[in-house]
C-alpha atoms as a PDB file:
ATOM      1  CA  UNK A   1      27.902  23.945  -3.339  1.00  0.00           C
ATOM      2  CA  UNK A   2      28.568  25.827  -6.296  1.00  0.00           C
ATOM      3  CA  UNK A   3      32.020  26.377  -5.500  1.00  0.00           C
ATOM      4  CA  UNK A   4      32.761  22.299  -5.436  1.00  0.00           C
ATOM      5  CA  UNK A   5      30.968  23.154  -9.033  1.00  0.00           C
ATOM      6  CA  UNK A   6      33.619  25.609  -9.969  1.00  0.00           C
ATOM      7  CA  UNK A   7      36.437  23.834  -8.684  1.00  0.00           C
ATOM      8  CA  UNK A   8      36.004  21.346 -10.729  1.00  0.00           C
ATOM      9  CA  UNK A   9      35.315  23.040 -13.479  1.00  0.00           C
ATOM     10  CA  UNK A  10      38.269  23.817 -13.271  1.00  0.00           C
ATOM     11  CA  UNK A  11      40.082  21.109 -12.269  1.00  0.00           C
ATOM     12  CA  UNK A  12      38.478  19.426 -15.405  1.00  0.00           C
ATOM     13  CA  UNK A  13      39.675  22.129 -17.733  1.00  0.00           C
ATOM     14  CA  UNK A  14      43.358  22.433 -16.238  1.00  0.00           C
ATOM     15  CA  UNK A  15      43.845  18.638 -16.830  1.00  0.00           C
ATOM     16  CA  UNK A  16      42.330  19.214 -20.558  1.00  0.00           C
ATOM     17  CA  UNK A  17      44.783  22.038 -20.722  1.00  0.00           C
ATOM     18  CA  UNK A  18      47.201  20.416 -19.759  1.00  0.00           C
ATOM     19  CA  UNK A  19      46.662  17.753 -21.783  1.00  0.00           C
ATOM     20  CA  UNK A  20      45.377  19.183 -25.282  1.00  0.00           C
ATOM     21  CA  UNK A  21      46.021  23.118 -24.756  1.00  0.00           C
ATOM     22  CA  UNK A  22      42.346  23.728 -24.240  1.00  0.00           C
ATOM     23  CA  UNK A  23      39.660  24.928 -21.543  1.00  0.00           C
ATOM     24  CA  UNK A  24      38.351  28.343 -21.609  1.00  0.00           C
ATOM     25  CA  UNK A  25      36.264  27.991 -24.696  1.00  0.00           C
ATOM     26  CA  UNK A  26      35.573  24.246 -24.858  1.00  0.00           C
ATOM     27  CA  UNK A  27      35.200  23.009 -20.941  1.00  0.00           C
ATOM     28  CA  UNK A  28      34.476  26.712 -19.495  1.00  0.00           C
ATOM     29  CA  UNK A  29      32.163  28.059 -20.967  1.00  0.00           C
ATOM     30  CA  UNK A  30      29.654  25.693 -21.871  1.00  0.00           C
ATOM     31  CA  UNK A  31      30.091  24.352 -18.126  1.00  0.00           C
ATOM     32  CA  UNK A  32      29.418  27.622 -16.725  1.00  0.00           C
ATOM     33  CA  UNK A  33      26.333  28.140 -19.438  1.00  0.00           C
ATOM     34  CA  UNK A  34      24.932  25.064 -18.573  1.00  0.00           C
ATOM     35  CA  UNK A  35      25.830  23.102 -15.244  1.00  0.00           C
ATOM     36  CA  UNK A  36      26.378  26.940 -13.205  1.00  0.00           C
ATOM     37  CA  UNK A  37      23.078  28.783 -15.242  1.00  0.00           C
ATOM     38  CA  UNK A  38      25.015  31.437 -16.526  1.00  0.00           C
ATOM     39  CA  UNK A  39      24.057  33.501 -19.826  1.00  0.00           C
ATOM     40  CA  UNK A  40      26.629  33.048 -22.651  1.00  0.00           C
ATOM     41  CA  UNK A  41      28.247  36.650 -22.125  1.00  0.00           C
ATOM     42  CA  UNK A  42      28.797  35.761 -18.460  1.00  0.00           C
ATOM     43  CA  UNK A  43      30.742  32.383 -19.469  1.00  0.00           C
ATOM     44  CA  UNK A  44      32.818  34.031 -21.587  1.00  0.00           C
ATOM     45  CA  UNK A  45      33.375  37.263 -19.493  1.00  0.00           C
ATOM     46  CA  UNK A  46      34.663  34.832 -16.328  1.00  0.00           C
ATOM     47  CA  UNK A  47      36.414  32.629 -18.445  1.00  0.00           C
ATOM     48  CA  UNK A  48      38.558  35.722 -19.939  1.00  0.00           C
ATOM     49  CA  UNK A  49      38.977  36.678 -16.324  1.00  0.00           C
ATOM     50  CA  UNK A  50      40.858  34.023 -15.010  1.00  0.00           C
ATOM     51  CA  UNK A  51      43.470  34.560 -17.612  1.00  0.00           C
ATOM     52  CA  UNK A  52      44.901  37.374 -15.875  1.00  0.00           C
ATOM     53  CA  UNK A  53      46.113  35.531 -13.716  1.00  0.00           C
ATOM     54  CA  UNK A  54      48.843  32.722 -13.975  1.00  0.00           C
ATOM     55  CA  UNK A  55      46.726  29.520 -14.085  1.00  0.00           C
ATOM     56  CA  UNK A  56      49.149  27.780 -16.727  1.00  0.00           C
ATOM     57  CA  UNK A  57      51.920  28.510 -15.191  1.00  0.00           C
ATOM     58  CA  UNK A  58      52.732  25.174 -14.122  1.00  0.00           C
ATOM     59  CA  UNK A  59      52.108  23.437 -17.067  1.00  0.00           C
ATOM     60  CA  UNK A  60      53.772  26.017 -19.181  1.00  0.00           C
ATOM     61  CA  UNK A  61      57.041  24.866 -17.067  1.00  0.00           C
ATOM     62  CA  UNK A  62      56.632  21.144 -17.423  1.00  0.00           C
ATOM     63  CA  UNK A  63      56.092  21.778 -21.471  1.00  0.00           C
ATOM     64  CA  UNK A  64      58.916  24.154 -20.836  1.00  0.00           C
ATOM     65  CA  UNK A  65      61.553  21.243 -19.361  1.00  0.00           C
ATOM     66  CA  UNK A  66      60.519  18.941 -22.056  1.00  0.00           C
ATOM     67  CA  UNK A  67      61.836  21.870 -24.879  1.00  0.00           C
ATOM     68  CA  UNK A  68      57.753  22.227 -26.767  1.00  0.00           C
ATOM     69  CA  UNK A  69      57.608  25.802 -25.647  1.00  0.00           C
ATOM     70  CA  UNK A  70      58.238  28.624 -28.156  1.00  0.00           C
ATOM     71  CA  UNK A  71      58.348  32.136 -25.470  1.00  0.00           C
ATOM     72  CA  UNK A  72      59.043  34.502 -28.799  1.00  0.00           C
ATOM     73  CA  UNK A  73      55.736  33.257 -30.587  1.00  0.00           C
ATOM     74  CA  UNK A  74      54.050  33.362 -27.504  1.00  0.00           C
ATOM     75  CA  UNK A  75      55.022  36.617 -26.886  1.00  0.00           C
ATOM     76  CA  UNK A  76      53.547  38.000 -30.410  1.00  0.00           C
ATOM     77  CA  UNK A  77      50.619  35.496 -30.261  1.00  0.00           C
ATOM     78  CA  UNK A  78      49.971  37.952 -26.626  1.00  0.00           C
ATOM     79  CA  UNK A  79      49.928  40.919 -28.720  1.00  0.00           C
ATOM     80  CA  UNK A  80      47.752  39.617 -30.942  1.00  0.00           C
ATOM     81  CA  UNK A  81      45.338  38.073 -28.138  1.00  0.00           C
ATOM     82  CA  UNK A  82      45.360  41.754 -26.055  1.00  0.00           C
ATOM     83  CA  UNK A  83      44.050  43.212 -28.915  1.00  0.00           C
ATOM     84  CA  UNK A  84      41.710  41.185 -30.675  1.00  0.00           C
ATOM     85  CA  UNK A  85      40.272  39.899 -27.023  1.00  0.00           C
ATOM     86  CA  UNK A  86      39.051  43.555 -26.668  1.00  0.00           C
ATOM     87  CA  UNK A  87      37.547  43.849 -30.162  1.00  0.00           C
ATOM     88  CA  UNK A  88      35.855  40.374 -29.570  1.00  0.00           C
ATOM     89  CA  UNK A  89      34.550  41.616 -26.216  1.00  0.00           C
ATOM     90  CA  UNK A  90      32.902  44.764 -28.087  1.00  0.00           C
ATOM     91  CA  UNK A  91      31.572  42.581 -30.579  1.00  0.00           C
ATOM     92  CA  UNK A  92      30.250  39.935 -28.243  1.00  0.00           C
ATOM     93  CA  UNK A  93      28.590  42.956 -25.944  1.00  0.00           C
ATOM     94  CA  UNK A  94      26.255  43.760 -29.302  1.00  0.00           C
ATOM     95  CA  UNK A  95      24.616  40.583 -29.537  1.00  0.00           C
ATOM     96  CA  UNK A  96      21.933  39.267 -27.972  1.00  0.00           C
ATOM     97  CA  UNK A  97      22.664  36.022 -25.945  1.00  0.00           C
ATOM     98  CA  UNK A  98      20.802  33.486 -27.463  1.00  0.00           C
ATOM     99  CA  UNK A  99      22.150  34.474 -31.087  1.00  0.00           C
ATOM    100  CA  UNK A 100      25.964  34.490 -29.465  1.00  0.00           C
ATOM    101  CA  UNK A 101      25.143  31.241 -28.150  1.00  0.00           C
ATOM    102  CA  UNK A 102      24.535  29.714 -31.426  1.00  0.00           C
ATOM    103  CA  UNK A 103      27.090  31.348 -33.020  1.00  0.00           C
ATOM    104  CA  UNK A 104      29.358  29.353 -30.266  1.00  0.00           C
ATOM    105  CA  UNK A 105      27.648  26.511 -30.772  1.00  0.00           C
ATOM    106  CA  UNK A 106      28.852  26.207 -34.763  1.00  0.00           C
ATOM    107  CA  UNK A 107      32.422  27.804 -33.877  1.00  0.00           C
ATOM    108  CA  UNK A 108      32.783  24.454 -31.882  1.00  0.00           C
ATOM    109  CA  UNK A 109      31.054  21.778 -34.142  1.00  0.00           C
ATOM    110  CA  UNK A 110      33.260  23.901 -36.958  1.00  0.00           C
ATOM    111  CA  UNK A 111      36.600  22.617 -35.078  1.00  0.00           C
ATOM    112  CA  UNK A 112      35.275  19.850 -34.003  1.00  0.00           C
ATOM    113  CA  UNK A 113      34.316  18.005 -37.479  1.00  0.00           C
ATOM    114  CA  UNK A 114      37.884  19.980 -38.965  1.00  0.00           C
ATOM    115  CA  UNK A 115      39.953  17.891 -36.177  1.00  0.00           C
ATOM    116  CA  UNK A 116      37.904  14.826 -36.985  1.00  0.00           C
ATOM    117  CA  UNK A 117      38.240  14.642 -40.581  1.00  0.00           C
ATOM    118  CA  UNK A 118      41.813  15.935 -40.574  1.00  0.00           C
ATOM    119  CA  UNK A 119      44.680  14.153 -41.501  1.00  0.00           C
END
């Protein structure tokens, strides 16, 4: 049963992908903390894990067709991501879970009321 739980997690966060270019830390991981009982490091350590492997791959192409992809920034913006994913991860491993949790928990309401209130 849990796997009809993760597939449409998933399913739910592709289509918001898709849609917005979002999912891993908005539909993920507060899905997996709270609908699949998972502690906030587990959330975030599957939700980094299924970026290995090529699960935007067809969206990338239909943004690609339509000319609103940029490969060359991507490219640097990987760099960037490589790196600072594994200084987040040994950052993230040194605090407890319910203190990373709320620390999540303003990150979002942070973006949140900045894409409200933004022009």
């Amino acid at each position: 049963m849990k796997d009809v739980l993760y597939i449409s997690l998933g399913l739910l966060a592709g289509t918001l992908s898709g849609m917005f270019g979002i999912g891993g830390g908005t539909i993920l991981i507060p899905g997996l903390v709270f609908l699949a009982g998972m502690s906030q490091h587990e959330a975030q350590g599957t939700t980094l894990a299924i970026m290995l492997l090529p699960i935007g791959l067809l969206a990338v192409m239909r943004y690609y067709k339509s000319g609103h992809v940029h490969f060359h920034v991507a490219a640097f913006i990987c760099v960037g991501f490589l790196l600072g994913g594994l200084l987040g991860a040994n950052v993230a491993e040194t605090i407890p879970n319910a203190v990373l949790k709320k620390v999540f928990a303003v990150f979002l309401m942070s973006v949140a009321a900045y894409t409200f209130f933004s022009k």
